[in-house]
Structure formats: structure tokens, C-alpha cells
Protein backbone atom coordinates (compact mmCIF):
# COMPACT_ATOMS: atom_id res chain seq x y z
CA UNK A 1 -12.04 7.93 -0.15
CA UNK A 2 -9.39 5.46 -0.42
CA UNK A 3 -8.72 3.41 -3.93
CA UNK A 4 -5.87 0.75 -4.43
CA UNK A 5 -4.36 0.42 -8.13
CA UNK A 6 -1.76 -1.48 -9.35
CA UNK A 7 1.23 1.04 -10.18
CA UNK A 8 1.49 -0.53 -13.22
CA UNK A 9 -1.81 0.67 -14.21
CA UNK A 10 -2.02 4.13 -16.40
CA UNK A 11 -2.74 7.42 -14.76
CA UNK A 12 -6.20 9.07 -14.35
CA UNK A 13 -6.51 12.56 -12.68
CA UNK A 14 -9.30 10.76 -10.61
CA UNK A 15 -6.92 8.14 -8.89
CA UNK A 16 -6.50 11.77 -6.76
CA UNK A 17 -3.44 12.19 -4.35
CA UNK A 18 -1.15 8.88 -5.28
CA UNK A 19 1.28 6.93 -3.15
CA UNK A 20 3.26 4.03 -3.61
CA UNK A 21 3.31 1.59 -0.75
CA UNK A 22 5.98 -0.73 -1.49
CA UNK A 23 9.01 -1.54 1.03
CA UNK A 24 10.58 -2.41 -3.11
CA UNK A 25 10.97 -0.29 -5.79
CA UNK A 26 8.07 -1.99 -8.72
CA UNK A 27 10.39 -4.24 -11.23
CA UNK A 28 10.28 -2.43 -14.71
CA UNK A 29 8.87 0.41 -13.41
CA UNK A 30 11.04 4.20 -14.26
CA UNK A 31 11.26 6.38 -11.45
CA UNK A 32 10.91 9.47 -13.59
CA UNK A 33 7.19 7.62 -15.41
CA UNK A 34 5.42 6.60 -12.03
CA UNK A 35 2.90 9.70 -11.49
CA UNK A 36 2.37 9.67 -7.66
CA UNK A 37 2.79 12.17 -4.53
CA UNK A 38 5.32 10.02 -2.83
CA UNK A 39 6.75 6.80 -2.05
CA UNK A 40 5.84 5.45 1.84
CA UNK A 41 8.49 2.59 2.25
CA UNK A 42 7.50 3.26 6.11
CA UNK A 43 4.22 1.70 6.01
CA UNK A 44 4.81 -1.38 3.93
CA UNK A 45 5.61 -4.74 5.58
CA UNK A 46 8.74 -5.28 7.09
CA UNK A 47 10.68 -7.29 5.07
CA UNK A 48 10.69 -10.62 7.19
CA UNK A 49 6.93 -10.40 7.15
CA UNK A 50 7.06 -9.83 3.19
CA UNK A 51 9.57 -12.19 2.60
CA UNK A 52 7.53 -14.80 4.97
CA UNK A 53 4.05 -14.55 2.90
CA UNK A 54 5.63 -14.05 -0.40
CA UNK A 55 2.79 -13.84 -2.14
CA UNK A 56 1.05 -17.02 -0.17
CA UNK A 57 -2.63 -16.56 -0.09
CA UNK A 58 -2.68 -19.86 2.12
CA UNK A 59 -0.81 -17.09 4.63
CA UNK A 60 -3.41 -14.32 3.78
CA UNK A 61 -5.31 -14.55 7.08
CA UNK A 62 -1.76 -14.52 8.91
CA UNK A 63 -0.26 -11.91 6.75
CA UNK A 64 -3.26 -9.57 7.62
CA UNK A 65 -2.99 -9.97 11.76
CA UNK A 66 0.83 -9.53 11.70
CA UNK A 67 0.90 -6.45 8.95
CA UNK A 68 -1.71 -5.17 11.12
CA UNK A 69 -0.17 -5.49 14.52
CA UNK A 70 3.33 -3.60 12.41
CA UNK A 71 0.75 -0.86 11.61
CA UNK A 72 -0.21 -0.63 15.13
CA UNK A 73 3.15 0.27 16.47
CA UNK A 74 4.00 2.92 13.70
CA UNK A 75 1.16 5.08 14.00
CA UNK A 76 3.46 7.40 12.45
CA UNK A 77 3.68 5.81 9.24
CA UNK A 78 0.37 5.83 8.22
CA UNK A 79 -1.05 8.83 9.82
CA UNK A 80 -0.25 11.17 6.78
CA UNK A 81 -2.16 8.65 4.51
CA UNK A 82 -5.61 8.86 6.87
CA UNK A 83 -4.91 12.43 7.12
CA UNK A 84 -4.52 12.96 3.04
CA UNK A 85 -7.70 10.75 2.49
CA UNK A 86 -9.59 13.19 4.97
CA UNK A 87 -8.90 16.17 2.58
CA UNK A 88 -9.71 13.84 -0.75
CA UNK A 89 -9.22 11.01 -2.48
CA UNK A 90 -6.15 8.98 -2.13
CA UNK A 91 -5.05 6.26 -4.27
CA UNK A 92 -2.74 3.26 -2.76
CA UNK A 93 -0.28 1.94 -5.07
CA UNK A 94 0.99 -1.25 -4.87
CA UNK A 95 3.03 -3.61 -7.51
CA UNK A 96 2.17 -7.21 -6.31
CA UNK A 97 0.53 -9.52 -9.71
CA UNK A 98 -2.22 -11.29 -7.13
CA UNK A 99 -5.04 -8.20 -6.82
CA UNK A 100 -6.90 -10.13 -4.24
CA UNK A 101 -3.94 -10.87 -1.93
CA UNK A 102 -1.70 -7.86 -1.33
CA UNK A 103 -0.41 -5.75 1.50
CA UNK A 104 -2.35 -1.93 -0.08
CA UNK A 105 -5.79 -3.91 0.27
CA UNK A 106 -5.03 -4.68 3.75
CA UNK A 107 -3.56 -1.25 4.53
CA UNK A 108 -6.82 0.21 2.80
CA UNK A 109 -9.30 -1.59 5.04
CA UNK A 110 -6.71 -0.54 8.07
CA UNK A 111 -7.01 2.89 7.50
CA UNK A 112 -10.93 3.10 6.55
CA UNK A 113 -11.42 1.60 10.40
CA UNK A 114 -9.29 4.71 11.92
């Protein structure tokens, strides 16, 4: 099972095995307080394509196909991720404000069609 939650939101021993998914370190955010297994800078957008959407959701639809076809050539990114949410559940963290248009939701319904 795969979850997304915003890193900003507290623990819970049932978010499971947690990974942040952010290119960025979260603004505000203490290395030493984030609770999480480990930090995938890897599979986040690429920082033209992040820096192109910034936070658009007139360029959701776009954002998707393009974050999507970056996923497709690095298999190797995202692999351990599919793998970990094969053993249990897996929790996606991700720092963007907008909870309807962000790059973890998109990388969520990537991984639940592999």
C-alpha cells in the first residue's frame, strides 16, 4: 500500500516505511525532526521540469506526461520504492502547499500501475 503525506504533517507508526521525495530539502523543516527511512532526490522531477510547472495546476496534465516519461528512463530510481511497498506500507512524502497538484501523487499512481 502506498500513502502520500505532506512532510509537514506529524508522525504516525502507521504512515509505515517513510520517504521523502523532494529534488529540495522542505523549507522550515530540521533534518534531525523529519521521521522517515530516506530521502529519494533521484526520483523527484528534474529541476527544469519543477521549475517549469511551479506549482501550475493549468500545467498539471503536462507535468504528469513529462514526470512520467523522467520516471520511465530511471527505472532505477523508483524501483526500491515499488519494491518497499511490496513488503508493506510505504508512505510518500512530499512538501508542496497544493495537495491536489503535486509530483508524490503522480509518482503514487506511477508506481501502483507497475
Amino acid at each position: 500500500m502506498i500513502n502520500v503525506k505532506r512532510v509537514y504533517e506529524a508522525y504516525s507508526a502507521d504512515d509505515g516505511a517513510r520517504y521523502l521525495v523532494e529534488r529540495l530539502w522542505p523549507r522550515g523543516m530540521k533534518k534531525e525532526d523529519l521521521i522517515m527511512n530516506a530521502w529519494v532526490k533521484e526520483v523527484a522531477p528534474s529541476n527544469e521540469l519543477r521549475r517549469w510547472f511551479n506549482h501550475d495546476p493549468a500545467k498539471w496534465g503536462e507535468f504528469q506526461r513529462r514526470y512520467r516519461a523522467e520516471l520511465d528512463a530511471n527505472p532505477e530510481a523508483w524501483k526500491p520504492l515499488l519494491d518497499a511497498s511490496k513488503k508493506g506500507k510505504v508512505t510518500l512524502l512530499y512538501s508542496a502547499r497544493d495537495t491536489v497538484h503535486n509530483n508524490a501523487l503522480t509518482l503514487k499512481s506511477y508506481l501502483e500501475e507497475h
